[in-house]
Protein backbone atom coordinates (compact mmCIF):
# COMPACT_ATOMS: atom_id res chain seq x y z
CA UNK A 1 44.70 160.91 186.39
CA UNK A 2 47.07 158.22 184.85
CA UNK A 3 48.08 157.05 181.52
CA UNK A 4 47.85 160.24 179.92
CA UNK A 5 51.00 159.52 177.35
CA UNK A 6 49.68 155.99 177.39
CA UNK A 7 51.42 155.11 173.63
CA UNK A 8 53.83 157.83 173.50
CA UNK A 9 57.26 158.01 173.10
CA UNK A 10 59.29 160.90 173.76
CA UNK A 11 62.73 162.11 173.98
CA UNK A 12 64.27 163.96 176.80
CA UNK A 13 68.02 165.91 176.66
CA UNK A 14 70.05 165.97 179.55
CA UNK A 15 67.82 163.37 181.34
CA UNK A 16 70.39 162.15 184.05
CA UNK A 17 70.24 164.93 186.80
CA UNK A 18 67.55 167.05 188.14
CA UNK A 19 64.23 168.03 185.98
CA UNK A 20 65.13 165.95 183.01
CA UNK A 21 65.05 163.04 185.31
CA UNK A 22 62.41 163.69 187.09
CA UNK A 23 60.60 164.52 183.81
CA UNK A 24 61.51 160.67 182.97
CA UNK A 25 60.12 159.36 186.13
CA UNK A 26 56.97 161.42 185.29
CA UNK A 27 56.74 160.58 181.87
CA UNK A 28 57.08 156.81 182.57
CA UNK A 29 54.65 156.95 184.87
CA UNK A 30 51.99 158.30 182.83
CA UNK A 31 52.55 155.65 180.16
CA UNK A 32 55.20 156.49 177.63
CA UNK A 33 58.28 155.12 176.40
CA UNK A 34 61.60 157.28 177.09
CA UNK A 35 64.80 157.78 175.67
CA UNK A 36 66.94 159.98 177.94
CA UNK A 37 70.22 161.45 176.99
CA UNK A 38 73.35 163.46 177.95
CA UNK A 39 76.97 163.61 177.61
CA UNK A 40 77.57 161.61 180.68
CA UNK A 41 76.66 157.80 180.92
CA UNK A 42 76.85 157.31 184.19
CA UNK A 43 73.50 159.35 185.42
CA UNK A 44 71.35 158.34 182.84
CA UNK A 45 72.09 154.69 183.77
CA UNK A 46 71.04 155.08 187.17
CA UNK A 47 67.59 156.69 186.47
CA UNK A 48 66.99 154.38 184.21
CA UNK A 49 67.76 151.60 186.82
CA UNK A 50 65.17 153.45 188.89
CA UNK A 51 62.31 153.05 186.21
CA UNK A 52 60.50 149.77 185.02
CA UNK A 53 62.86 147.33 182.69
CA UNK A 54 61.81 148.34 179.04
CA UNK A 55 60.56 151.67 179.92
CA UNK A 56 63.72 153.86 179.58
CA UNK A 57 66.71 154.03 176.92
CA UNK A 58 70.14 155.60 177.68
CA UNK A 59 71.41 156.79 174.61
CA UNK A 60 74.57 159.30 175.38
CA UNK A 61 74.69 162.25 173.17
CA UNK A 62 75.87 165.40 172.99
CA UNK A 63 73.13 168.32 171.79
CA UNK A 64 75.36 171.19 170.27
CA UNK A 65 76.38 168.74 167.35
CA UNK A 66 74.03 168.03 164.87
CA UNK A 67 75.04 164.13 164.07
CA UNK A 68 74.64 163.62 167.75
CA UNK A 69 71.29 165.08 167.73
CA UNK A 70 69.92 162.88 164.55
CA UNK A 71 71.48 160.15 166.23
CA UNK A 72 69.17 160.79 169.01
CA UNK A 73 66.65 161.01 167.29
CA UNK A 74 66.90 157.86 165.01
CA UNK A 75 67.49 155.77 168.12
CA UNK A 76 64.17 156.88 169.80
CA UNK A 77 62.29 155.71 166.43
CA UNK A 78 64.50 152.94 167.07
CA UNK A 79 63.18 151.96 170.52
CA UNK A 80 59.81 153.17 170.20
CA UNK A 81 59.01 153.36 166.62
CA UNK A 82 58.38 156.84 166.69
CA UNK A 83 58.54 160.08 168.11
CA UNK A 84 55.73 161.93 169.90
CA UNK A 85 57.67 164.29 172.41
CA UNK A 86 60.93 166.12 172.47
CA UNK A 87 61.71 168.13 175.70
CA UNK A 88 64.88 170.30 175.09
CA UNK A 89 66.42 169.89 178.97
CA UNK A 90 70.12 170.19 178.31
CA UNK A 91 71.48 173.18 179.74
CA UNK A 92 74.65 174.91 181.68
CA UNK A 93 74.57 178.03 183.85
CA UNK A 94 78.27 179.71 184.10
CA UNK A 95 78.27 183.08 184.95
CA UNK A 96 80.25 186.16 184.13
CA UNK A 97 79.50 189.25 183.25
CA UNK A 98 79.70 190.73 179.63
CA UNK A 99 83.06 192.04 180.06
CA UNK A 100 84.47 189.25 182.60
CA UNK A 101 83.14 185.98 180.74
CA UNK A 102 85.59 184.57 178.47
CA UNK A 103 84.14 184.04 174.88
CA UNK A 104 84.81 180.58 174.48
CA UNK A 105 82.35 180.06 177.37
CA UNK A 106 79.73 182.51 175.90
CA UNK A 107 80.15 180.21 172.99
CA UNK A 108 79.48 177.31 174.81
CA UNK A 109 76.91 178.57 176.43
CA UNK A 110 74.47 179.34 173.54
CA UNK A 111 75.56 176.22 171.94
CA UNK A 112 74.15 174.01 174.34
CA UNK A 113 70.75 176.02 175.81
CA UNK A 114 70.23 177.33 172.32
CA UNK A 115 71.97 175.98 169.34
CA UNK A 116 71.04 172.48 170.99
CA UNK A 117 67.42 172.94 170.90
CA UNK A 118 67.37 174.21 167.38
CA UNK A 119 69.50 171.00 166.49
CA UNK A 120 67.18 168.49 168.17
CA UNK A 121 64.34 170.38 166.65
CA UNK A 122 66.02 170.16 163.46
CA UNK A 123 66.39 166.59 163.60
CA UNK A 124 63.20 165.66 165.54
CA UNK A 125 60.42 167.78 163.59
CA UNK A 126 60.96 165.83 160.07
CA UNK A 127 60.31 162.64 161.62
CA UNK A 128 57.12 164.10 164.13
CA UNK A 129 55.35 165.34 160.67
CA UNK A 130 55.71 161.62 159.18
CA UNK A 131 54.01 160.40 162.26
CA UNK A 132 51.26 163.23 161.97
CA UNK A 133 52.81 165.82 164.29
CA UNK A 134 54.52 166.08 168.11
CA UNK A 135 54.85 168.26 171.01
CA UNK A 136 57.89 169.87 171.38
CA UNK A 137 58.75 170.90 175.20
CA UNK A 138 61.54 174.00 175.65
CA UNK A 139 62.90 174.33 179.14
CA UNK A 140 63.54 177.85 179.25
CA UNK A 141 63.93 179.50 183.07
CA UNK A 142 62.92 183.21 184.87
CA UNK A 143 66.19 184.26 183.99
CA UNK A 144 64.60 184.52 180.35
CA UNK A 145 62.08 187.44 181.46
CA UNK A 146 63.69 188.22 184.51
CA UNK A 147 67.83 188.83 184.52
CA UNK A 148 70.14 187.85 187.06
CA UNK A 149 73.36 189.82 188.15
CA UNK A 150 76.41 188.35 186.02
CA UNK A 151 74.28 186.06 184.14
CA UNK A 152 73.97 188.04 180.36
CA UNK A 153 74.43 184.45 178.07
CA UNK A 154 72.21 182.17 180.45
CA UNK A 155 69.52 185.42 179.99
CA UNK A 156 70.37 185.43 176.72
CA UNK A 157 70.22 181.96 175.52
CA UNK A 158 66.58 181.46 177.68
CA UNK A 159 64.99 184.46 176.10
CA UNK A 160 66.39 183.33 172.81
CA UNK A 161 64.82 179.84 173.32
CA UNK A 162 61.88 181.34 173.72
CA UNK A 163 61.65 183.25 170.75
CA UNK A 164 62.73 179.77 168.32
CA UNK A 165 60.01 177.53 169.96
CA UNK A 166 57.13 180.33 169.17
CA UNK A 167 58.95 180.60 165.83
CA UNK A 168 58.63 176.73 165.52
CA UNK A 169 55.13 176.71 166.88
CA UNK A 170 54.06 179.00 163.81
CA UNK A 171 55.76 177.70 161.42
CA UNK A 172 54.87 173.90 161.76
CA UNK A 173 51.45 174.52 163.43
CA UNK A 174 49.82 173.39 159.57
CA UNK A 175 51.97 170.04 160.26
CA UNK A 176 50.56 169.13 163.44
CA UNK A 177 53.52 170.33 165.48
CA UNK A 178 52.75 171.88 168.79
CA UNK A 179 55.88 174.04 169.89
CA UNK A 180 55.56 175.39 174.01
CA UNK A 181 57.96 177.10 176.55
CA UNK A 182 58.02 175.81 179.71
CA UNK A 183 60.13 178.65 182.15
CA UNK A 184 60.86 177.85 185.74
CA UNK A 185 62.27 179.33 188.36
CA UNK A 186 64.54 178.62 191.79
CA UNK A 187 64.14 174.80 191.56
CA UNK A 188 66.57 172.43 193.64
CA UNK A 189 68.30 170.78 191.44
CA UNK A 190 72.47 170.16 191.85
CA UNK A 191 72.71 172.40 189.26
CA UNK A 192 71.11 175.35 191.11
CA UNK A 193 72.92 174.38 194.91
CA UNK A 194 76.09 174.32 192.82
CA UNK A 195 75.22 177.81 191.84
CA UNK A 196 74.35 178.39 195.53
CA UNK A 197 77.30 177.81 197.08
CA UNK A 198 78.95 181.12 196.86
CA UNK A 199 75.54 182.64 198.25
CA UNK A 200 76.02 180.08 201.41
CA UNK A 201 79.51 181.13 201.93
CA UNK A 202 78.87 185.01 202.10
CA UNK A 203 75.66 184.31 204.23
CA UNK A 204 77.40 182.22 206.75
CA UNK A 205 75.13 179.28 205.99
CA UNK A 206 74.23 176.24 204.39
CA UNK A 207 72.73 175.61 200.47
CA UNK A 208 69.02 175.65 202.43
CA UNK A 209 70.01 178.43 203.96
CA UNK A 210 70.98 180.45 201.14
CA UNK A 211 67.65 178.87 199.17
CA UNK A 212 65.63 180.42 201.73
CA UNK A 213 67.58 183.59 201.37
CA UNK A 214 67.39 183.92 197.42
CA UNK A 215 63.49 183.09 197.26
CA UNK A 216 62.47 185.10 200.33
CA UNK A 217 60.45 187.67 198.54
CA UNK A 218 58.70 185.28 196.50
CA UNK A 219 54.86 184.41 196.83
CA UNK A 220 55.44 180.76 197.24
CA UNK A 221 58.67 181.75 199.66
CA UNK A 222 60.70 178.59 198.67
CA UNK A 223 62.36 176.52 195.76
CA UNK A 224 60.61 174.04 194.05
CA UNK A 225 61.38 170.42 193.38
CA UNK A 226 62.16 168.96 190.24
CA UNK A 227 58.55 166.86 190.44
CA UNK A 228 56.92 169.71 190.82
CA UNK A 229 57.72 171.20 187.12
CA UNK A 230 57.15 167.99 185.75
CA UNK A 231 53.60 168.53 186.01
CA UNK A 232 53.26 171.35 183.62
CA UNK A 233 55.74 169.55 181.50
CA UNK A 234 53.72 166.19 181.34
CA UNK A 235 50.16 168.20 180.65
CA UNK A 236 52.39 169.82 177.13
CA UNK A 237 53.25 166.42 176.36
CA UNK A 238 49.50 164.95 176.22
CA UNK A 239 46.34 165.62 174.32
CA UNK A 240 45.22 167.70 177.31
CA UNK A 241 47.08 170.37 175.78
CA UNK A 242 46.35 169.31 172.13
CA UNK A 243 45.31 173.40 171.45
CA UNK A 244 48.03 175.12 173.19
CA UNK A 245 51.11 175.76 171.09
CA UNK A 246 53.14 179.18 171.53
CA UNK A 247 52.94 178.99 174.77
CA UNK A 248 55.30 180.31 177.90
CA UNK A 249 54.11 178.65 181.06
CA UNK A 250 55.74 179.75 184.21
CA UNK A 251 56.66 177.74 186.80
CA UNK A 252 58.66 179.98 189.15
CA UNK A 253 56.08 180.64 192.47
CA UNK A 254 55.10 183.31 191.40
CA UNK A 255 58.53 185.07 191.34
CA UNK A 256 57.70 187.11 187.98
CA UNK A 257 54.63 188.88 189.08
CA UNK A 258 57.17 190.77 192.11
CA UNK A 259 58.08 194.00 192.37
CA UNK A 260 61.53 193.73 193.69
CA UNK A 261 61.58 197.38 195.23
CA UNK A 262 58.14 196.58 197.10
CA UNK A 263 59.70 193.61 198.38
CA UNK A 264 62.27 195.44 200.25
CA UNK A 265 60.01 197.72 201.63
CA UNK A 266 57.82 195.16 202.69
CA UNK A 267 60.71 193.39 204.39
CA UNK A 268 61.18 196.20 206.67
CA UNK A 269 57.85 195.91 208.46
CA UNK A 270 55.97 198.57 206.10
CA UNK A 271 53.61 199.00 203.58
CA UNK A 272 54.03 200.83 200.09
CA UNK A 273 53.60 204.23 200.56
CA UNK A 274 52.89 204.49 204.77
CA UNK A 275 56.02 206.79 206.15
């Protein structure tokens, strides 16, 4: 099927790397009219150089300050002469544990993945309800349901987005404002190799290598690829999905229905339970 945000215009944080610009690609290709933005210029110019001449604005921006995130905003009304679609993409992974990680980081951390979502949101819902409603897209990850070692304010901020979009789903459900979670997991993005490197090194191996490692026990027994969420976020975006609000949608092969402890087992040669 094609065209299904035929008319729609929709605004996508940190759009230059990874899913955010593969959620562009997707999103133009289905019809709609972009704006995709970040604190770095650069990127965003060169997916948009990728896409079809009028499709795509770069507007840089920065998510954790409010002015930025009405300025956003106002120039996707600008460009399109509305607003139909927000997906809240911006996000950083450091990692430290609750003792080790400095506090300016923690800060910066929640500021971005989830004091920047509840600024766009902030800005971008006012203007959605003049123009009838919106869908509102959170990029969440596994990491909110499932933790990872050393990882408490990613966790924290992705379970906490989770809990402000279903807050924002039932509060401006009356206004036509559809609010949805979309959570992956290991997709292979620079972000996540950059995370991987350290994993490579002890392993003795390369960034596949240590991919293949990390998602071993998983049903689908790889990473995904950016295009591959973009799916799930395009369907939220249309009026497929015009009675699903409050939703979490997983996107993680299958990662959180394993038992970690069964895995091992299993890796030995064994079944559950057989001596």
């Amino acid at each position: 099927m094609s065209g299904r945000l035929s008319g729609k215009v929709a605004l996508i944080t940190g759009g230059g790397t990874g899913l955010g610009a593969a959620f562009a690609k997707a999103f133009v290709a289905e019809g709609a009219k972009v704006v995709i933005t970040g604190r770095r210029k650069e990127p965003l110019e060169k997916v948009a150089s990728a896409l079809p001449e009028g499709s795509v604005l770069v507007f840089q921006g920065d998510v954790s300050d409010f002015e930025s995130a009405q300025a956003m905003v106002d120039a996707t009304i600008k460009f399109g002469g509305k607003i139909d679609v927000l997906v809240n993409n911006a996000g950083i992974d450091p990692a430290g544990t609750v003792v080790d990680v400095p506090i300016e980081q923690w800060k910066k951390v929640i500021d971005i993945n989830l004091t920047g979502p509840f600024l766009m949101m902030k800005a971008a819902i006012p203007k959605m309800i003049e123009n009838g409603g919106g869908s509102i897209i959170n990029i969440a990850s596994l990491a909110a349901v499932r933790n990872i070692p050393a990882m408490p304010a990613y966790s924290a901020s992705k379970s906490g987005l989770i809990g402000l979009s279903n807050a924002v789903a039932l509060d401006y459900g009356p206004q036509g404002i559809r609010s949805n979670v979309v959570a992956p997991g290991p997709i292979r993005t620079e972000m996540l190799e950059h995370s991987m490197s350290g994993l490579a090194e002890a392993l003795g191996t390369d960034i596949t290598g240590a991919l293949n490692a990390m998602t071993r026990f998983i049903p689908a027994r790889r990473p995904a690829l950016p295009d591959e969420v973009a799916g799930a976020v395009v369907f939220l975006a249309s009026d497929e999905s015009k009675f699903v609000t409050g939703a979490t949608i997983m996107v993680d092969g299958g990662a959180c229905v394993v038992d970690p402890c069964g895995s091992a087992v299993s890796s030995a040669g064994v079944n559950w339970g057989n001596g």
